[in-house]
PDB file of N, CA and C in Angstrom:
ATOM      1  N   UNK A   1       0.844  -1.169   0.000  1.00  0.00           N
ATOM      2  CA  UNK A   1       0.000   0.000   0.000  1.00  0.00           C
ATOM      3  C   UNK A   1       0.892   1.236   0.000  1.00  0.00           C
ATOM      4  N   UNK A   2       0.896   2.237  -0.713  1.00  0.00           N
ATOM      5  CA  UNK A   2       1.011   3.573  -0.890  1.00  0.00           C
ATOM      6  C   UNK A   2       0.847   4.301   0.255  1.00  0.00           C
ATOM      7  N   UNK A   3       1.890   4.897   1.082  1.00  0.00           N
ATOM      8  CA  UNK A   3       1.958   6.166   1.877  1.00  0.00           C
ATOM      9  C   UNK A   3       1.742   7.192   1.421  1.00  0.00           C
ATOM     10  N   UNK A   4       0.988   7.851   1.906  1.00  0.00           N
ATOM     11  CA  UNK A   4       0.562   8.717   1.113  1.00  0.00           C
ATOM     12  C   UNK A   4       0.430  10.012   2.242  1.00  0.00           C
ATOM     13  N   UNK A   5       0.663  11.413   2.197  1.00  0.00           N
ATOM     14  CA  UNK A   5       0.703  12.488   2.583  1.00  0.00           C
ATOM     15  C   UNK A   5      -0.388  12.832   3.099  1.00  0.00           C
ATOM     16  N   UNK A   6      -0.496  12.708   4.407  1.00  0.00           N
ATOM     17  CA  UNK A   6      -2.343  13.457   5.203  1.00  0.00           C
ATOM     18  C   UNK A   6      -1.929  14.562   5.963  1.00  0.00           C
ATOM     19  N   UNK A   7      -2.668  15.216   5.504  1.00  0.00           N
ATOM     20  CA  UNK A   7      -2.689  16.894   6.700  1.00  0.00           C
ATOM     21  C   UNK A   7      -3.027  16.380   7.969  1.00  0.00           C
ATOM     22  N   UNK A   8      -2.726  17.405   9.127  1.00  0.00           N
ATOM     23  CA  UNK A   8      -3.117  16.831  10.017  1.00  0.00           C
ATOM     24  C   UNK A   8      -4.591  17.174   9.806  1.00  0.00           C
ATOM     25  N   UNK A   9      -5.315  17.819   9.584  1.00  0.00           N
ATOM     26  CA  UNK A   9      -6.835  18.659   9.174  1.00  0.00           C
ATOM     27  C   UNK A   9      -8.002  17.296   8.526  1.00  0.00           C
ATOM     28  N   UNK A  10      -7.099  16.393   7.762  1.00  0.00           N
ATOM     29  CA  UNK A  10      -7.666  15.297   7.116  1.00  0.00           C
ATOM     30  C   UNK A  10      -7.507  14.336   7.804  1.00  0.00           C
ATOM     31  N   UNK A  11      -6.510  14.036   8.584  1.00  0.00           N
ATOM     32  CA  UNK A  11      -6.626  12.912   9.930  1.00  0.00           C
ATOM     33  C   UNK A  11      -7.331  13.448  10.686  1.00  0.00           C
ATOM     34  N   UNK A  12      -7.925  14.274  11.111  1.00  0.00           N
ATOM     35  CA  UNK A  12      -8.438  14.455  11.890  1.00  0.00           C
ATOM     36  C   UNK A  12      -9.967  14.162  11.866  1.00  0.00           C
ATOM     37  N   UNK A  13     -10.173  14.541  10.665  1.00  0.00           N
ATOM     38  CA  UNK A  13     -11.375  14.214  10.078  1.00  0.00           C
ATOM     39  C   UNK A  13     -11.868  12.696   9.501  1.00  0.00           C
ATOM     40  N   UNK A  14     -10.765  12.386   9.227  1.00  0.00           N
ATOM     41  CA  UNK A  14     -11.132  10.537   8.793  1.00  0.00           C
ATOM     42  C   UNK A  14     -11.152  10.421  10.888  1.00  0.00           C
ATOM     43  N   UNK A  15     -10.533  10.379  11.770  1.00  0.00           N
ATOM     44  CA  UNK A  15     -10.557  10.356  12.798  1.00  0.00           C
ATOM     45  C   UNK A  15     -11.825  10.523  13.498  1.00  0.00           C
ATOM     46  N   UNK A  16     -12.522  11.663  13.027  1.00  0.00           N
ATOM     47  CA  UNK A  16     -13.845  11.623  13.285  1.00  0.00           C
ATOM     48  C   UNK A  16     -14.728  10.728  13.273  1.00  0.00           C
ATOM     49  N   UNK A  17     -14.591  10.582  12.073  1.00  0.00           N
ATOM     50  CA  UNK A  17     -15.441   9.698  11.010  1.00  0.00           C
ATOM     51  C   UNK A  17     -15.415   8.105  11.509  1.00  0.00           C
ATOM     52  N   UNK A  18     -14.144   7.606  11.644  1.00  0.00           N
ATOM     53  CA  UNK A  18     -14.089   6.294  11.764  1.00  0.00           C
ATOM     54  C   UNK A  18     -14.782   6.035  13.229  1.00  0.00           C
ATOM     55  N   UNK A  19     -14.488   6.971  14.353  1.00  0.00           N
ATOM     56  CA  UNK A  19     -15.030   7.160  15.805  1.00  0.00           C
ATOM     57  C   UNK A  19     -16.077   6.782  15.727  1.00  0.00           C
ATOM     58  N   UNK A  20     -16.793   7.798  14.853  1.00  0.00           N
ATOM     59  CA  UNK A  20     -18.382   7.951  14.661  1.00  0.00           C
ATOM     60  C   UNK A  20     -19.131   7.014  14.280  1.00  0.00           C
ATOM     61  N   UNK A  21     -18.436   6.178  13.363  1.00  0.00           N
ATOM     62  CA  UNK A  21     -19.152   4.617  12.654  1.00  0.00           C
ATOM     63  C   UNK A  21     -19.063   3.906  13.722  1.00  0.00           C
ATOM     64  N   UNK A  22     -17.372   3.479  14.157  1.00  0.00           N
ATOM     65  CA  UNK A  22     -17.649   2.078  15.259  1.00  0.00           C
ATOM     66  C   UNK A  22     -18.660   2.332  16.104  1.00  0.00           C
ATOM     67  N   UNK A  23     -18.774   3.448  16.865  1.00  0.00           N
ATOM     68  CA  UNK A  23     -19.770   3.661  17.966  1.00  0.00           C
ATOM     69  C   UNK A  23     -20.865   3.662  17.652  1.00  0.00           C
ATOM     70  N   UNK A  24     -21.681   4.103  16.338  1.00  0.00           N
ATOM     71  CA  UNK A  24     -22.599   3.991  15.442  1.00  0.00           C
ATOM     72  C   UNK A  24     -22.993   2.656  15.225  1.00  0.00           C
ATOM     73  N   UNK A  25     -22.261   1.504  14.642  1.00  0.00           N
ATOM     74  CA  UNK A  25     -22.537   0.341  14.265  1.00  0.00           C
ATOM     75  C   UNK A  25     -21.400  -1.109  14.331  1.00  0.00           C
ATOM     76  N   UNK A  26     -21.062  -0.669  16.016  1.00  0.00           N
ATOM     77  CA  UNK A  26     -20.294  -1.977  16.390  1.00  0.00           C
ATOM     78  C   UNK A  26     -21.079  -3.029  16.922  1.00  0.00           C
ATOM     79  N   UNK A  27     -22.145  -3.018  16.769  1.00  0.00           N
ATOM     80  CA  UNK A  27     -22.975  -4.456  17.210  1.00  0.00           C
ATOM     81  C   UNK A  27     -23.571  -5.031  16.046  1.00  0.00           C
ATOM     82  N   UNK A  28     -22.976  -4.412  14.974  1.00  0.00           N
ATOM     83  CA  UNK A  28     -23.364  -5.192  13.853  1.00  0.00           C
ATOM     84  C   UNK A  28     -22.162  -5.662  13.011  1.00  0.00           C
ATOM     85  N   UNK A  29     -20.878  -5.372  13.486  1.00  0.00           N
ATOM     86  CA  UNK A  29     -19.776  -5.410  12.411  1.00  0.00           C
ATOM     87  C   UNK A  29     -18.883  -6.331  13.655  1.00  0.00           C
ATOM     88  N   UNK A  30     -18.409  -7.673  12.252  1.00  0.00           N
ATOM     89  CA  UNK A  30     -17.124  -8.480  13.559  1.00  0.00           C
ATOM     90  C   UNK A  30     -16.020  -7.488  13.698  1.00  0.00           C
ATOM     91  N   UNK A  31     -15.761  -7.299  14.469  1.00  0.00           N
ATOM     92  CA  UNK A  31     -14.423  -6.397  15.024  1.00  0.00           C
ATOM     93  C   UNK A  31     -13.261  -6.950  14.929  1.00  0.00           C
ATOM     94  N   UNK A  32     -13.184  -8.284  15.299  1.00  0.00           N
ATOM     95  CA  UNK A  32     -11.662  -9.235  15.049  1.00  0.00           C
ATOM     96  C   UNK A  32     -11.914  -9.111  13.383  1.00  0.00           C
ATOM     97  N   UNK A  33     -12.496  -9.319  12.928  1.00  0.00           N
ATOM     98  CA  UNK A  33     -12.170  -9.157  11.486  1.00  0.00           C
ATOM     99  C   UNK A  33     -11.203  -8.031  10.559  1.00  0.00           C
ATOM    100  N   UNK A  34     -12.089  -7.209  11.188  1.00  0.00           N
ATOM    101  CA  UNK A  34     -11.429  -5.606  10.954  1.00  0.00           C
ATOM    102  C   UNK A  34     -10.255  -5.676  11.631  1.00  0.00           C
ATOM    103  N   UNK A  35      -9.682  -5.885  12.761  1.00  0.00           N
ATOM    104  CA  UNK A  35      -8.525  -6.088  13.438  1.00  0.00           C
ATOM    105  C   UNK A  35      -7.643  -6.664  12.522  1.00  0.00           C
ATOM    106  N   UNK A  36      -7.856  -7.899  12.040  1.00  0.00           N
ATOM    107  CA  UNK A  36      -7.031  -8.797  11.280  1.00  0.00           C
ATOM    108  C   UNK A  36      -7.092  -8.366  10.124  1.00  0.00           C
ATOM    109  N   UNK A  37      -7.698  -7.802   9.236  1.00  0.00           N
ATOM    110  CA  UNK A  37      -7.688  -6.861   8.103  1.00  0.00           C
ATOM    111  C   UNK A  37      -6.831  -6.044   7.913  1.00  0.00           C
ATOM    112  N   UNK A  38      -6.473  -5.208   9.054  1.00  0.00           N
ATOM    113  CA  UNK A  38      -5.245  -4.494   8.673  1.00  0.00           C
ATOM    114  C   UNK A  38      -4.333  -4.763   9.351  1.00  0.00           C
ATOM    115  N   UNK A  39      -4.322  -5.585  10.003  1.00  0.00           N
ATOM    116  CA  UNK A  39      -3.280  -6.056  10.875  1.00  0.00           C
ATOM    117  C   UNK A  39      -3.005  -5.312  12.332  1.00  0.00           C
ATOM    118  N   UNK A  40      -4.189  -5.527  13.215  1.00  0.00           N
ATOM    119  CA  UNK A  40      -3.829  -3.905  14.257  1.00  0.00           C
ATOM    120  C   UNK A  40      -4.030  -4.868  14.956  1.00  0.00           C
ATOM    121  N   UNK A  41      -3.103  -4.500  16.752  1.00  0.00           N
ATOM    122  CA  UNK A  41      -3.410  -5.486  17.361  1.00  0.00           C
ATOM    123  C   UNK A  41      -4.755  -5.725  17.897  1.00  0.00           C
ATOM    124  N   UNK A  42      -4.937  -6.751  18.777  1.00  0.00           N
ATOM    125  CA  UNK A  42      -5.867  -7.648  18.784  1.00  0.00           C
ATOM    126  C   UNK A  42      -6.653  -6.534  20.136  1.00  0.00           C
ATOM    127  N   UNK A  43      -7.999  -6.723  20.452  1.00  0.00           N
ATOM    128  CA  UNK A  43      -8.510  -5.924  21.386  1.00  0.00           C
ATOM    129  C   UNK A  43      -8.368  -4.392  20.787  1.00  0.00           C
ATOM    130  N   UNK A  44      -7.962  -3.689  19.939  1.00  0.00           N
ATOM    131  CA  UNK A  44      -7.575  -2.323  19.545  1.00  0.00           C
ATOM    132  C   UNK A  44      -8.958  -1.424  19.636  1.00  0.00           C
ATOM    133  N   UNK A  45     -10.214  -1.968  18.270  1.00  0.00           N
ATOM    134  CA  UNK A  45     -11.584  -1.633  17.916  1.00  0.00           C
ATOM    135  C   UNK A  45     -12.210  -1.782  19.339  1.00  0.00           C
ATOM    136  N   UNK A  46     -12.382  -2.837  19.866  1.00  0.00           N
ATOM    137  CA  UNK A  46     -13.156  -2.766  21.082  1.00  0.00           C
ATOM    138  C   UNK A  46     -12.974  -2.405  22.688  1.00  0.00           C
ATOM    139  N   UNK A  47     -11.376  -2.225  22.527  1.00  0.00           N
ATOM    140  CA  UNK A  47     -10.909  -0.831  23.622  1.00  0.00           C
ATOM    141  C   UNK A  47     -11.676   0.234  23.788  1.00  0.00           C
ATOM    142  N   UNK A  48     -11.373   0.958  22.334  1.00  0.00           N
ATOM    143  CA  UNK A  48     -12.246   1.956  21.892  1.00  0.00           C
ATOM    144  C   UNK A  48     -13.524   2.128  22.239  1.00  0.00           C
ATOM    145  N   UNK A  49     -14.377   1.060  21.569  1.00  0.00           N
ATOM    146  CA  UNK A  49     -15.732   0.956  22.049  1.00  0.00           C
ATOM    147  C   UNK A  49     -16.316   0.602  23.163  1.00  0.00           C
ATOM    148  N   UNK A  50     -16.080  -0.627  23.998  1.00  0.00           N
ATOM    149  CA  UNK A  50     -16.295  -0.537  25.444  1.00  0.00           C
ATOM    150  C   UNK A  50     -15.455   0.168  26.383  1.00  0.00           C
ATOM    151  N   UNK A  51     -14.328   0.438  26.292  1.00  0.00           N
ATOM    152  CA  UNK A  51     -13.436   1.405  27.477  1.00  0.00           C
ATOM    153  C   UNK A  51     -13.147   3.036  27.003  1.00  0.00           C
ATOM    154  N   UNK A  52     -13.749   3.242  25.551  1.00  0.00           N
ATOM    155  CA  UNK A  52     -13.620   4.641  25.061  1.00  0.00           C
ATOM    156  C   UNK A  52     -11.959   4.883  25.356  1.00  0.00           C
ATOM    157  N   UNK A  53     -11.096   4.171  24.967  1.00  0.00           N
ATOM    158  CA  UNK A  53      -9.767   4.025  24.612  1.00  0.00           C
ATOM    159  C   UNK A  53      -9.292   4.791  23.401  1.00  0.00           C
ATOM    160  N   UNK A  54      -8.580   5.914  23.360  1.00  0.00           N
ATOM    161  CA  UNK A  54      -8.087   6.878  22.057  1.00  0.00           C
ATOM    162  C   UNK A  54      -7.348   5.306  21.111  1.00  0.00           C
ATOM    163  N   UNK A  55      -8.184   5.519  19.794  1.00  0.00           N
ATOM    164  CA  UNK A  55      -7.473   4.624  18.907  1.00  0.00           C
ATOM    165  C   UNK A  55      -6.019   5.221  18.149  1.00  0.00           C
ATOM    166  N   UNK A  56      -4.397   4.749  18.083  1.00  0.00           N
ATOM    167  CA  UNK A  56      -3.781   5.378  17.672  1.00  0.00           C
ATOM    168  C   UNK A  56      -3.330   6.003  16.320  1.00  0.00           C
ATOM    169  N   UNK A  57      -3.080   7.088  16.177  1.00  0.00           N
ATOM    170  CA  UNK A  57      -2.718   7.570  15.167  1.00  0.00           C
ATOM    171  C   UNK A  57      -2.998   6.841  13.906  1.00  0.00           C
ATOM    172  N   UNK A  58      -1.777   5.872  14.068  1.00  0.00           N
ATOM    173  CA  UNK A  58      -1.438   4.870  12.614  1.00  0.00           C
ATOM    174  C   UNK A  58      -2.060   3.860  12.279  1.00  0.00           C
ATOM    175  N   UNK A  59      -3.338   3.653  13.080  1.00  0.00           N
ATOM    176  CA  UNK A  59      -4.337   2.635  12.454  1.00  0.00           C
ATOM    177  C   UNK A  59      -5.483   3.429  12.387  1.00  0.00           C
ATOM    178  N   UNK A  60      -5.572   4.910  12.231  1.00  0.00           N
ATOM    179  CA  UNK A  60      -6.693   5.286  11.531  1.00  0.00           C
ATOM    180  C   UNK A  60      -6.944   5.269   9.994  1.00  0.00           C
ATOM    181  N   UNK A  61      -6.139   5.465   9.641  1.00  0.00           N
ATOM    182  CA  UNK A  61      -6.411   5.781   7.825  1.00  0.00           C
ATOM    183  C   UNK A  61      -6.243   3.791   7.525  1.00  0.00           C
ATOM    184  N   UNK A  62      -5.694   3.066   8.195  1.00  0.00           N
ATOM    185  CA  UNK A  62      -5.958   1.247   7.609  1.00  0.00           C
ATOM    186  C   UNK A  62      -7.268   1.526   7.885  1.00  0.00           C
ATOM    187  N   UNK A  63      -8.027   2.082   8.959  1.00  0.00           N
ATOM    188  CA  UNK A  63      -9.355   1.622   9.484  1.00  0.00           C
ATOM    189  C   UNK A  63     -10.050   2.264   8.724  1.00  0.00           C
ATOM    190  N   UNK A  64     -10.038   3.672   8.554  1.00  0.00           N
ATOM    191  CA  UNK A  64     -10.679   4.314   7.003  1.00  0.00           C
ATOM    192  C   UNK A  64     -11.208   3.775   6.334  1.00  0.00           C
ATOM    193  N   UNK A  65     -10.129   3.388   5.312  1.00  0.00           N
ATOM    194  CA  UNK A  65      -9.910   2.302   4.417  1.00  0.00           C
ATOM    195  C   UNK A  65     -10.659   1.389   4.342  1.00  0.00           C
ATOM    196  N   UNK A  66     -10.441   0.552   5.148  1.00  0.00           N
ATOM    197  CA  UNK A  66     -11.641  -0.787   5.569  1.00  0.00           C
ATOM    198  C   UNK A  66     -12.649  -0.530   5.391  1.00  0.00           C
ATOM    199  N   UNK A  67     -13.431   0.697   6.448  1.00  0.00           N
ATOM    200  CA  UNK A  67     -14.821   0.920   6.589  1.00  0.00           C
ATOM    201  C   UNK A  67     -15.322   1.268   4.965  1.00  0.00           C
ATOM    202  N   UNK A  68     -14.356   2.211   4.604  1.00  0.00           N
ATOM    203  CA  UNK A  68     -15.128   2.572   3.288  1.00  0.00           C
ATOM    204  C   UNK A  68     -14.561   1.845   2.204  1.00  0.00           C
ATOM    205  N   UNK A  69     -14.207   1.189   2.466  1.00  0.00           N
ATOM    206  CA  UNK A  69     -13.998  -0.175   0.982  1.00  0.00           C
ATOM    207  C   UNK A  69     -15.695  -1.136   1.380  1.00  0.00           C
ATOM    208  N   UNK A  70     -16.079  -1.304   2.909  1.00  0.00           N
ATOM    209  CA  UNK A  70     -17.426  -2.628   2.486  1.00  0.00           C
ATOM    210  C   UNK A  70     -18.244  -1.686   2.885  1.00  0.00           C
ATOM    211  N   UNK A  71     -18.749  -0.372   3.117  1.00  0.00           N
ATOM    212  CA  UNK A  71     -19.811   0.683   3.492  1.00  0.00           C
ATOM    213  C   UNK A  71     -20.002   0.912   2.007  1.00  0.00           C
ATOM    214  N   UNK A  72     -18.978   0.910   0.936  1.00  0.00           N
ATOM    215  CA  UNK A  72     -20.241   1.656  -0.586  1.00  0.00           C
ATOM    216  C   UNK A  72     -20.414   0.168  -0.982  1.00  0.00           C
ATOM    217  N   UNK A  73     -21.697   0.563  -1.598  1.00  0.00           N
ATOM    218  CA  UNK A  73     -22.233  -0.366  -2.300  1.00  0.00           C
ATOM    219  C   UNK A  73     -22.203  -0.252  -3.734  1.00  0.00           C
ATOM    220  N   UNK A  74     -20.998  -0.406  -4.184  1.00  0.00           N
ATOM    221  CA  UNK A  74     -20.830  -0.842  -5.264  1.00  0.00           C
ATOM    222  C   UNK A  74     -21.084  -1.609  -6.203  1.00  0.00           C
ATOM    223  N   UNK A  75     -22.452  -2.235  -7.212  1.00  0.00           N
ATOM    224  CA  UNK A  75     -22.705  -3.139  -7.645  1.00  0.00           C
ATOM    225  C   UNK A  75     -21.779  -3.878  -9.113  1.00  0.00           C
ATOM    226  N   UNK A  76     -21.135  -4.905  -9.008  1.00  0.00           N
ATOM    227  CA  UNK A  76     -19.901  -5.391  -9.935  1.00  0.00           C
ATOM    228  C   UNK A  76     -20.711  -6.389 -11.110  1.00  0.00           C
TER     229      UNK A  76
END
């Protein structure tokens, strides 16, 4: 995958965003999945969500990613 250059203004905002979904719709999405998807450690997503644990920096934009690769519905 491509590194790619984020403002801090745009992390901050995918940061939002990703916050806003898990807490939005973590009783419907496997979480170890997403974990193992980008490779983040294990317990990371549901820190977050049951202990409201700051998720770090460098697994926001993998988690991005994820959410909005199976959230559009793209028909192939």
């Amino acid at each position: 995958m491509l590194e790619e250059l984020v403002t801090p203004k745009k992390t901050l905002n995918n940061r939002k965003r990703v916050e806003k979904w898990l807490i939005k719709n973590h009783k419907y999405i496997n979480i170890t999945a997403i974990e193992k998807e980008i490779s983040a450690p294990k317990g990371l997503v549901q820190k977050f969500v049951k202990y409201d644990k700051k998720i770090n920096d460098k697994w926001i934009s993998p988690l991005y990613t994820v959410i909005k690769k199976f959230t559009s519905f793209n028909l192939r």
